[in-house]
PDB file of N, CA and C in Angstrom:
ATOM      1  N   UNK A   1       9.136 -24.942  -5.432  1.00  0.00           N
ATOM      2  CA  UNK A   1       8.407 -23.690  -5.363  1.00  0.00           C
ATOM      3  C   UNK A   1       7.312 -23.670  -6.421  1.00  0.00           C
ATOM      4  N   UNK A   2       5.800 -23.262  -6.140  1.00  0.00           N
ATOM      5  CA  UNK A   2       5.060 -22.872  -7.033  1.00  0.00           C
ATOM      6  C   UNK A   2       5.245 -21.963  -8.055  1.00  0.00           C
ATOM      7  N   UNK A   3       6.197 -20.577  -7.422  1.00  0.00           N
ATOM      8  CA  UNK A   3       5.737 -19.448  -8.654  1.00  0.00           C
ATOM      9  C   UNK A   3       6.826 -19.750  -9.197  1.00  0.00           C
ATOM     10  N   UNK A   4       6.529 -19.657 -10.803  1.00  0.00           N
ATOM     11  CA  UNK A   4       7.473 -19.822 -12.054  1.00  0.00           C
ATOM     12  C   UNK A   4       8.731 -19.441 -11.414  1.00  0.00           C
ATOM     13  N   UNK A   5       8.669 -18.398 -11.774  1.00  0.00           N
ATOM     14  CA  UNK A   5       9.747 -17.264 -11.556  1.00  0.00           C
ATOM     15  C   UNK A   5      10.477 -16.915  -9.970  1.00  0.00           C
ATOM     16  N   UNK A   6      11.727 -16.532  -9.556  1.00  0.00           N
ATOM     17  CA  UNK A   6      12.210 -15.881  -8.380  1.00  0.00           C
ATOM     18  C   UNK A   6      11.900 -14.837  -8.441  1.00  0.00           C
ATOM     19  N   UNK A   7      12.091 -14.166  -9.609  1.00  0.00           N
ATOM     20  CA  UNK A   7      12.060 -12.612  -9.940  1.00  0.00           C
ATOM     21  C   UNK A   7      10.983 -12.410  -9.609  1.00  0.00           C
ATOM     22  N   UNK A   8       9.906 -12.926  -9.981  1.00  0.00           N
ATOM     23  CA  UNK A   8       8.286 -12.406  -9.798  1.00  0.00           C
ATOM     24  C   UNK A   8       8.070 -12.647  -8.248  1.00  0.00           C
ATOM     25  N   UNK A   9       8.144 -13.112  -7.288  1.00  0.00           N
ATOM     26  CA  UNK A   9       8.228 -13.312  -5.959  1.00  0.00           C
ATOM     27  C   UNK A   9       9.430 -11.824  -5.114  1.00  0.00           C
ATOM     28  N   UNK A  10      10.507 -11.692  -6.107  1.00  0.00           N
ATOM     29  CA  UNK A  10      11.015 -10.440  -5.453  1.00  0.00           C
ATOM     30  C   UNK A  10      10.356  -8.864  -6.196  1.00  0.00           C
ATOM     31  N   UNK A  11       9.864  -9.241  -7.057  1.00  0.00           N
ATOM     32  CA  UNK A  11       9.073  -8.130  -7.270  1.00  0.00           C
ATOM     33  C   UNK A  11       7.772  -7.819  -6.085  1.00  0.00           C
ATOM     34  N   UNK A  12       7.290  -8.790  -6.037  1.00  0.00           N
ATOM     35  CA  UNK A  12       6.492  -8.654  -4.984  1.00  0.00           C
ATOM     36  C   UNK A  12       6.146  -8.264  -4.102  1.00  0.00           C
ATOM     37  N   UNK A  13       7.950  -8.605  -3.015  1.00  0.00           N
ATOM     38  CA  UNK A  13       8.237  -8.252  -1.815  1.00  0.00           C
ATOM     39  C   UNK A  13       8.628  -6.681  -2.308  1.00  0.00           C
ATOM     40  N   UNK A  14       9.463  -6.334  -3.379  1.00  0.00           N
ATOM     41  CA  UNK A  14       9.585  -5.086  -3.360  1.00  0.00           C
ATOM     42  C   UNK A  14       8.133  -3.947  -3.299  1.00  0.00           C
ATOM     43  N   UNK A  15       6.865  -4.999  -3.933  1.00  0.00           N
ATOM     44  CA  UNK A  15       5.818  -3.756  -4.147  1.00  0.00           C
ATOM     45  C   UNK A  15       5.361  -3.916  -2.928  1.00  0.00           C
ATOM     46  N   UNK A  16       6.129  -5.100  -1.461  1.00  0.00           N
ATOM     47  CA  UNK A  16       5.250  -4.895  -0.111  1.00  0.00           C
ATOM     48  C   UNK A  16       6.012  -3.783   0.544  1.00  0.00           C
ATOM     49  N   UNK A  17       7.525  -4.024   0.619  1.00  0.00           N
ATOM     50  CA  UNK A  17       8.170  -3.125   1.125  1.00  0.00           C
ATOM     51  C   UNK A  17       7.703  -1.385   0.794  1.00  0.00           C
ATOM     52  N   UNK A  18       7.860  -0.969  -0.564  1.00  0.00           N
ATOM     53  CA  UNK A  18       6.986   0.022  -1.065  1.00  0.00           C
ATOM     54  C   UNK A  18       5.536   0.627   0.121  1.00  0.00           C
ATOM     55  N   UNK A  19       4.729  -0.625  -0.153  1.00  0.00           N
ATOM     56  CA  UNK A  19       3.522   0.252   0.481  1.00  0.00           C
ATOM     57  C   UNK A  19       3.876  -0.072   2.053  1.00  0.00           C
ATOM     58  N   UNK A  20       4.903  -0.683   2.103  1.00  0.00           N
ATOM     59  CA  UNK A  20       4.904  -0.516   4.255  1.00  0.00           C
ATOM     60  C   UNK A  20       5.461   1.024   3.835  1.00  0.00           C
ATOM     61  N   UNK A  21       6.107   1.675   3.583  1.00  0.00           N
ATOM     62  CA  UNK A  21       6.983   2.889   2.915  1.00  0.00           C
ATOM     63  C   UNK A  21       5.491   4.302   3.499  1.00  0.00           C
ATOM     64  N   UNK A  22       4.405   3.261   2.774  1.00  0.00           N
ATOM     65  CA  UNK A  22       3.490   4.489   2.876  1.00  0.00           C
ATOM     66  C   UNK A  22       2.602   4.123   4.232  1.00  0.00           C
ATOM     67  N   UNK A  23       2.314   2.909   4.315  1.00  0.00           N
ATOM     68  CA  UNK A  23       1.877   2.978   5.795  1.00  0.00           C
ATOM     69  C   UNK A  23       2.526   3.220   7.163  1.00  0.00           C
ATOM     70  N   UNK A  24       3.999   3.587   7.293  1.00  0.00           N
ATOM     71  CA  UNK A  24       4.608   4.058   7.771  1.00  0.00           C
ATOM     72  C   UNK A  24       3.931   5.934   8.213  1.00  0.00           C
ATOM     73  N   UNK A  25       3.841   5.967   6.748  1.00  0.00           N
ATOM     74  CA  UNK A  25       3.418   7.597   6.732  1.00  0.00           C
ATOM     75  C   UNK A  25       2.148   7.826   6.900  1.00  0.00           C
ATOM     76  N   UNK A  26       1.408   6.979   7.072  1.00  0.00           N
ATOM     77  CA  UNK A  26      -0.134   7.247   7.105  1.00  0.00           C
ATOM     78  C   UNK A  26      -0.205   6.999   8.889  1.00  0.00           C
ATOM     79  N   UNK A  27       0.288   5.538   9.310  1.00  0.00           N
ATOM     80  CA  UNK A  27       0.393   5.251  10.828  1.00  0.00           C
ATOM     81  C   UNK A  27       1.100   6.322  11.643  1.00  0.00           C
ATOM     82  N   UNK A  28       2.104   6.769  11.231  1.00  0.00           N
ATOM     83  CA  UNK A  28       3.111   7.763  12.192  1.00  0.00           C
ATOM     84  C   UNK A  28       3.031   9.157  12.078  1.00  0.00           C
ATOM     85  N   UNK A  29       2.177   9.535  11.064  1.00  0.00           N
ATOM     86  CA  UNK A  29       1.920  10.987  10.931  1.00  0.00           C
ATOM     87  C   UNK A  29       1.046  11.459  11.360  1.00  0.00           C
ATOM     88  N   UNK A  30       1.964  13.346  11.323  1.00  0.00           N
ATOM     89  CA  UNK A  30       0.714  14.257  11.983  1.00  0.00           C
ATOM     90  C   UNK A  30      -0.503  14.671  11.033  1.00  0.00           C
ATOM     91  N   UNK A  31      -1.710  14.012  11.400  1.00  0.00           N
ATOM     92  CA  UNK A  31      -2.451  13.962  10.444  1.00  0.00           C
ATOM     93  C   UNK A  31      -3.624  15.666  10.608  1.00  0.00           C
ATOM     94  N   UNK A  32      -4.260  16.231   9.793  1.00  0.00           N
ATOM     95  CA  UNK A  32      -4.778  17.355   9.735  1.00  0.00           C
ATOM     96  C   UNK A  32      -6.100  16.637   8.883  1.00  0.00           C
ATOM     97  N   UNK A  33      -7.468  16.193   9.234  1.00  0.00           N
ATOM     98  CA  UNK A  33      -8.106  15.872   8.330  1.00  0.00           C
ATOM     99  C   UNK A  33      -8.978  16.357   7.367  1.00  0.00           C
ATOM    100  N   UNK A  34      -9.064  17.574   7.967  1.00  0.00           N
ATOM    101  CA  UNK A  34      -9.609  18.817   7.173  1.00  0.00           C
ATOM    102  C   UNK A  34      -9.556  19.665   6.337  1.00  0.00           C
ATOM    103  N   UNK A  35      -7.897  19.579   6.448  1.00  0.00           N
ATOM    104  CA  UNK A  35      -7.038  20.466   5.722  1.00  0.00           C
ATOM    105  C   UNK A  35      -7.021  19.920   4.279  1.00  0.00           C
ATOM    106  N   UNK A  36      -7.361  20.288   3.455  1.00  0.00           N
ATOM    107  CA  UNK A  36      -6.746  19.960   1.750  1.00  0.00           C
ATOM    108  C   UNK A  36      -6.624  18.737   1.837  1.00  0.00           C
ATOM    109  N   UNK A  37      -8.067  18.096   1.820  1.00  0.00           N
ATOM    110  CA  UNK A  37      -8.398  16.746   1.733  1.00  0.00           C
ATOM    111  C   UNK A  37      -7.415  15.925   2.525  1.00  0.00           C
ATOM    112  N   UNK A  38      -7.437  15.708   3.481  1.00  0.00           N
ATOM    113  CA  UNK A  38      -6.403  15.256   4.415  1.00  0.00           C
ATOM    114  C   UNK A  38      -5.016  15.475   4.422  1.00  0.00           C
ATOM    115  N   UNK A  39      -4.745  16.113   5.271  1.00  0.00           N
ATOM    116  CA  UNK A  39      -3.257  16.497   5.353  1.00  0.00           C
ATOM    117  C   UNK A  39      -2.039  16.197   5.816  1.00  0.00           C
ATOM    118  N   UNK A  40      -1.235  15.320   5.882  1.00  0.00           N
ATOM    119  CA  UNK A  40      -0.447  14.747   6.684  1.00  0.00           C
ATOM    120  C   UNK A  40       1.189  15.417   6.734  1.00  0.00           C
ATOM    121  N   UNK A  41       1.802  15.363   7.778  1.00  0.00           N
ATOM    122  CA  UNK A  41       3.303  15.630   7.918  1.00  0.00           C
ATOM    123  C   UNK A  41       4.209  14.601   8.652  1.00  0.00           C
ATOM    124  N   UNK A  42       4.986  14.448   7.775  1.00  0.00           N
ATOM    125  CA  UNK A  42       5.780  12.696   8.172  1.00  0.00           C
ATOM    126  C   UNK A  42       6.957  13.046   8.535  1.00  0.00           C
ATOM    127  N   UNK A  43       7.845  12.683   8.986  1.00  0.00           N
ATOM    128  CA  UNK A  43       9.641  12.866   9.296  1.00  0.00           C
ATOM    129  C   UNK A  43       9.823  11.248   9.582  1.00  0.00           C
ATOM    130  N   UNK A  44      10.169  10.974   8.435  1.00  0.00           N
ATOM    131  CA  UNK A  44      10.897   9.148   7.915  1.00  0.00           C
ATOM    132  C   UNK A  44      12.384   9.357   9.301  1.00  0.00           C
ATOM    133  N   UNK A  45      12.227   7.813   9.815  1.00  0.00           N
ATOM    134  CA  UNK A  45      13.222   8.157  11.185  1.00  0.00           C
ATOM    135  C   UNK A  45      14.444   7.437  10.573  1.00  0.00           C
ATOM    136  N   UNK A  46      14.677   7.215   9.252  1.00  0.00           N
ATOM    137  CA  UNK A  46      15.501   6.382   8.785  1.00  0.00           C
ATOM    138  C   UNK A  46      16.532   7.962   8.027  1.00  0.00           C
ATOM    139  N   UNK A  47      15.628   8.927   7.471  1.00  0.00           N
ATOM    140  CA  UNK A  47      16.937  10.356   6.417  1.00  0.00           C
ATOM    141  C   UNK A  47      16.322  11.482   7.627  1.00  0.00           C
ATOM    142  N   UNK A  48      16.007  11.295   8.902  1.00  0.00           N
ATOM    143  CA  UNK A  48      14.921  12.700   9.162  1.00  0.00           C
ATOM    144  C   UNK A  48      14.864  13.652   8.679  1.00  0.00           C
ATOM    145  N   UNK A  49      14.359  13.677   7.297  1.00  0.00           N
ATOM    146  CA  UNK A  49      13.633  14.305   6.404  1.00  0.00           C
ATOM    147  C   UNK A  49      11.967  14.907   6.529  1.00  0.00           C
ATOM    148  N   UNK A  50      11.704  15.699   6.538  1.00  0.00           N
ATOM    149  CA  UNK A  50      10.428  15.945   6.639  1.00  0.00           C
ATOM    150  C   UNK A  50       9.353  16.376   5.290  1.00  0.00           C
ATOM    151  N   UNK A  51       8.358  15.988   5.303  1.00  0.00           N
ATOM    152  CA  UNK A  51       7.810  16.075   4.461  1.00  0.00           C
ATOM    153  C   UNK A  51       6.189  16.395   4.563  1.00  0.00           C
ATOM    154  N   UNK A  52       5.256  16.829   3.662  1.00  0.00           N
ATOM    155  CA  UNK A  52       3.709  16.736   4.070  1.00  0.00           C
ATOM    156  C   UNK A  52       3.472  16.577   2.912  1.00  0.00           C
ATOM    157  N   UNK A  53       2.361  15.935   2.890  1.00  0.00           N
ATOM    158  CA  UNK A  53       1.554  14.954   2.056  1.00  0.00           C
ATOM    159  C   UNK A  53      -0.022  15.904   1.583  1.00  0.00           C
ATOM    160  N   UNK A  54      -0.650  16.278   0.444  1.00  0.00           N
ATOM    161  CA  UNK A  54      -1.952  16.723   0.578  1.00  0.00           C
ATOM    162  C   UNK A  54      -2.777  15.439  -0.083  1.00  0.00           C
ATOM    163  N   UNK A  55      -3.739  15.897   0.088  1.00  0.00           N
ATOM    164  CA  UNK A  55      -5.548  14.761  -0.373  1.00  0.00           C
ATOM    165  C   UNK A  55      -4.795  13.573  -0.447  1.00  0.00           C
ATOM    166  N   UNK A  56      -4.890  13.527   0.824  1.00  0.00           N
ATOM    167  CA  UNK A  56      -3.965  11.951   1.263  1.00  0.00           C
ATOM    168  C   UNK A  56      -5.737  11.212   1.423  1.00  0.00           C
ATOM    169  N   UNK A  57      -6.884  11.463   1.520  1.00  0.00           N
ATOM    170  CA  UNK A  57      -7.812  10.823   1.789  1.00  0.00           C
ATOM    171  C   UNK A  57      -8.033   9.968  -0.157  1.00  0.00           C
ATOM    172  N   UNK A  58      -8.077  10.816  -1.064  1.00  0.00           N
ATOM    173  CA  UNK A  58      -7.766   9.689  -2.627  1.00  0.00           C
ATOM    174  C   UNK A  58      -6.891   8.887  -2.030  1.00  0.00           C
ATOM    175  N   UNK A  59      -5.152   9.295  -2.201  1.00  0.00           N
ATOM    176  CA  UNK A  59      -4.239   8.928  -1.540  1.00  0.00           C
ATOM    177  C   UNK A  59      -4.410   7.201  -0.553  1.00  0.00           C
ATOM    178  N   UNK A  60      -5.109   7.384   0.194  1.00  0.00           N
ATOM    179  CA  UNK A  60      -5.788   6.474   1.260  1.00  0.00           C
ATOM    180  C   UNK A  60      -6.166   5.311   0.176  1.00  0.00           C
ATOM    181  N   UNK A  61      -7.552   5.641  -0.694  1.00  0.00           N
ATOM    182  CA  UNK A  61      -7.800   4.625  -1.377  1.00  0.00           C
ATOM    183  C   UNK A  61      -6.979   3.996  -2.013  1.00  0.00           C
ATOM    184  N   UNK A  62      -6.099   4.572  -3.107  1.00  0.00           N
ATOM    185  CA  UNK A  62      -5.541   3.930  -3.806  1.00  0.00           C
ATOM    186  C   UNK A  62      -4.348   2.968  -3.066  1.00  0.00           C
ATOM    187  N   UNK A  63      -3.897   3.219  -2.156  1.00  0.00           N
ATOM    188  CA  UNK A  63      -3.184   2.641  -1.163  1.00  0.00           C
ATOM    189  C   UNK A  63      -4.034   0.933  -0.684  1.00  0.00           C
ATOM    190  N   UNK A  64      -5.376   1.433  -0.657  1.00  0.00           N
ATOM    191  CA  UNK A  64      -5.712   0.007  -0.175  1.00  0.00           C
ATOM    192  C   UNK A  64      -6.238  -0.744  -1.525  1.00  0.00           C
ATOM    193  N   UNK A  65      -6.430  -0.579  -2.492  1.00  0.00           N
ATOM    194  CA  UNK A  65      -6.385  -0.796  -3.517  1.00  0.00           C
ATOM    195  C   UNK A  65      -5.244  -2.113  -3.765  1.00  0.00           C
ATOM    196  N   UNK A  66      -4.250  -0.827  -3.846  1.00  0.00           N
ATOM    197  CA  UNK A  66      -2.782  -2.033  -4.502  1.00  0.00           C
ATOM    198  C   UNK A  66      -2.791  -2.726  -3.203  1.00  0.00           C
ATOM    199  N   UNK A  67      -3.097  -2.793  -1.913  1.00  0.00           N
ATOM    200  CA  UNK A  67      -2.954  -3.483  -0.545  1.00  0.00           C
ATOM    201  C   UNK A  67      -3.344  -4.572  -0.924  1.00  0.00           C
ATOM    202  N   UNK A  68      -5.146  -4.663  -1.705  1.00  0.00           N
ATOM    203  CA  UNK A  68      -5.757  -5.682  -1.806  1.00  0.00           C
ATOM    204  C   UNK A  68      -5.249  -6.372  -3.207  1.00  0.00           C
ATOM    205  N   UNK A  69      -4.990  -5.465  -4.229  1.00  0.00           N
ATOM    206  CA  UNK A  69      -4.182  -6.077  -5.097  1.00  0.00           C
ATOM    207  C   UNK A  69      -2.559  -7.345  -5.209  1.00  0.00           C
ATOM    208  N   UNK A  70      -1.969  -6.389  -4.060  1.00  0.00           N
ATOM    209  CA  UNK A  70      -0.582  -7.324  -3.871  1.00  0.00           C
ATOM    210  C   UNK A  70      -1.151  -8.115  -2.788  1.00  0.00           C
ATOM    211  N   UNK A  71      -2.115  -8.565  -1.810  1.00  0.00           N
ATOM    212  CA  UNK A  71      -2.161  -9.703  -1.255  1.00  0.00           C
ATOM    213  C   UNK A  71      -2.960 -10.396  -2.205  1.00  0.00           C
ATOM    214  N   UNK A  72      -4.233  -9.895  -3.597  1.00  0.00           N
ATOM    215  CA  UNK A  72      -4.142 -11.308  -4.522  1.00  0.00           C
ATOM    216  C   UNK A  72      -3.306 -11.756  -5.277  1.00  0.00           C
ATOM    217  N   UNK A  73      -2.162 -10.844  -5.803  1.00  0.00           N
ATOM    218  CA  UNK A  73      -0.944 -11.587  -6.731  1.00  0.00           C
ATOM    219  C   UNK A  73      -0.043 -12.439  -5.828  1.00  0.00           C
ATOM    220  N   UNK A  74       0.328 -12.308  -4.379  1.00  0.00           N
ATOM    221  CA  UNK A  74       0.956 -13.233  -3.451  1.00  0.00           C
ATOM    222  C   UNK A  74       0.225 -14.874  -3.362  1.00  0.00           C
ATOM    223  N   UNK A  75      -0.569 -14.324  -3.182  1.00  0.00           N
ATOM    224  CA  UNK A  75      -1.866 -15.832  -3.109  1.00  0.00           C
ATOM    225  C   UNK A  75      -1.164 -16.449  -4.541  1.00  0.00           C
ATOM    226  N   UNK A  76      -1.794 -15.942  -5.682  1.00  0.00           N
ATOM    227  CA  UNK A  76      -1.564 -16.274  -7.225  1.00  0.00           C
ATOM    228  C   UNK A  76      -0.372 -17.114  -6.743  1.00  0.00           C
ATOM    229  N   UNK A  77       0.903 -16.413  -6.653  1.00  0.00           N
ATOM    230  CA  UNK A  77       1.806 -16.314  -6.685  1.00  0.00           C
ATOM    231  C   UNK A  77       2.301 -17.794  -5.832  1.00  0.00           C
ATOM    232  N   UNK A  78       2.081 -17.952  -4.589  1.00  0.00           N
ATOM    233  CA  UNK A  78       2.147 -19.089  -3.519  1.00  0.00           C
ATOM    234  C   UNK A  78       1.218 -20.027  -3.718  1.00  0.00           C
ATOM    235  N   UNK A  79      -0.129 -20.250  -3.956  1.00  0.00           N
ATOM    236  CA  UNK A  79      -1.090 -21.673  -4.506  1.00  0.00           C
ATOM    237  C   UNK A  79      -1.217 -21.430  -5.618  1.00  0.00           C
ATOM    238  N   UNK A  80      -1.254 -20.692  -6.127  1.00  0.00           N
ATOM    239  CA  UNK A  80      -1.647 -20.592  -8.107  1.00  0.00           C
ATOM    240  C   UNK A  80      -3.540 -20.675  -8.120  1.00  0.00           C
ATOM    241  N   UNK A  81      -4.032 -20.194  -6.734  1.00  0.00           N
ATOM    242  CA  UNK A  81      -5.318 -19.551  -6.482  1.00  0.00           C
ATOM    243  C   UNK A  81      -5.556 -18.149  -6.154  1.00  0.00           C
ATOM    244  N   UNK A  82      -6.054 -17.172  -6.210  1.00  0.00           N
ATOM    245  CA  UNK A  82      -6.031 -16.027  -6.252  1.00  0.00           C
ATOM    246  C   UNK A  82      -7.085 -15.993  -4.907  1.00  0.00           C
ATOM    247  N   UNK A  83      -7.477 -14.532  -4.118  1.00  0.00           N
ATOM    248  CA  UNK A  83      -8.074 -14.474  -3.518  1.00  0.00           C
ATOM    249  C   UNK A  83      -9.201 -13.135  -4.351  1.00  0.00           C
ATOM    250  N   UNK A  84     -10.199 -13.167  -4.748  1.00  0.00           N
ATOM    251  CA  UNK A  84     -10.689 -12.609  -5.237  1.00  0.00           C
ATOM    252  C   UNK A  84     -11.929 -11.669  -4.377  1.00  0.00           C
ATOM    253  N   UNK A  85     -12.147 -10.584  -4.194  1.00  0.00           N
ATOM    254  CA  UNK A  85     -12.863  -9.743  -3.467  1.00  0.00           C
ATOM    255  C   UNK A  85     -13.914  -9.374  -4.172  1.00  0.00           C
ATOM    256  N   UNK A  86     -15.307  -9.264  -3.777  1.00  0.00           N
ATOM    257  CA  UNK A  86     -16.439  -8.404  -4.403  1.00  0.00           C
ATOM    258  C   UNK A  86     -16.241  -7.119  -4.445  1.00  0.00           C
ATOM    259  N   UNK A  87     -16.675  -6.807  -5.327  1.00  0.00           N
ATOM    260  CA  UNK A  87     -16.797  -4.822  -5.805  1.00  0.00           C
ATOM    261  C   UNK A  87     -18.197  -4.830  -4.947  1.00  0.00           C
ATOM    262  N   UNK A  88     -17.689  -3.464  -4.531  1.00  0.00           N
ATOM    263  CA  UNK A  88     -18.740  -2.866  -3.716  1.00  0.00           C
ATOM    264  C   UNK A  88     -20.136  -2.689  -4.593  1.00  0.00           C
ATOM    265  N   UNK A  89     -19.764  -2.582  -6.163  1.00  0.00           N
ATOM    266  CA  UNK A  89     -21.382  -2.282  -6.823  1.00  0.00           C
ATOM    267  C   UNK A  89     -21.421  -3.788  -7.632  1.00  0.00           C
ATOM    268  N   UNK A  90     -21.107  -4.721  -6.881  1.00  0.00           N
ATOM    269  CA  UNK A  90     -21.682  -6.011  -7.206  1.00  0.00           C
ATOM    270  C   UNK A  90     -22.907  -6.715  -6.081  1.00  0.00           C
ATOM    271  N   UNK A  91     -23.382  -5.723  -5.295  1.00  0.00           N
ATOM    272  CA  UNK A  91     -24.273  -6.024  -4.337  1.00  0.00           C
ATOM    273  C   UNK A  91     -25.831  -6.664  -4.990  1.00  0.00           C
TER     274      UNK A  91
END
């Protein structure tokens, strides 16, 4: 195996599992986009629990953020090359 560590490889999967957690709630919900910066209402089919979400549109970003973040620490992690993305104000 490349990455040092086991632990650091199950950390990993735990921070993927995590954000499937929220794309679950972003894909399956009743979304309101108007409402208080996007509004969403989820019922998880695993506790049917219900819940709503406000300014899920920040929310949104930071979500793809760590998205693009945990697929470059996986890369790191599996070749010991990173996949590195341009910033939008590096144009």
């Amino acid at each position: 195996m490349l990455f040092a560590e086991r632990g650091e490889m199950k950390k990993l999967i735990n921070r993927f599992r995590e954000l499937n957690n929220h794309r679950q709630r972003v894909a399956h919900g009743l979304w309101v986009p108007e409402t208080e910066g996007g509004y969403v209402s989820y019922t998880a089919r695993t506790s049917l629990k219900g819940a709503s979400y406000k300014r899920q549109a920040d929310a949104l970003e930071k979500l793809a953020e760590e998205a693009l973040s945990l697929r470059n620490d996986l890369s790191v992690e599996l070749t010991g090359i990173g996949i590195y993305f341009q910033d939008v104000d590096d144009h």
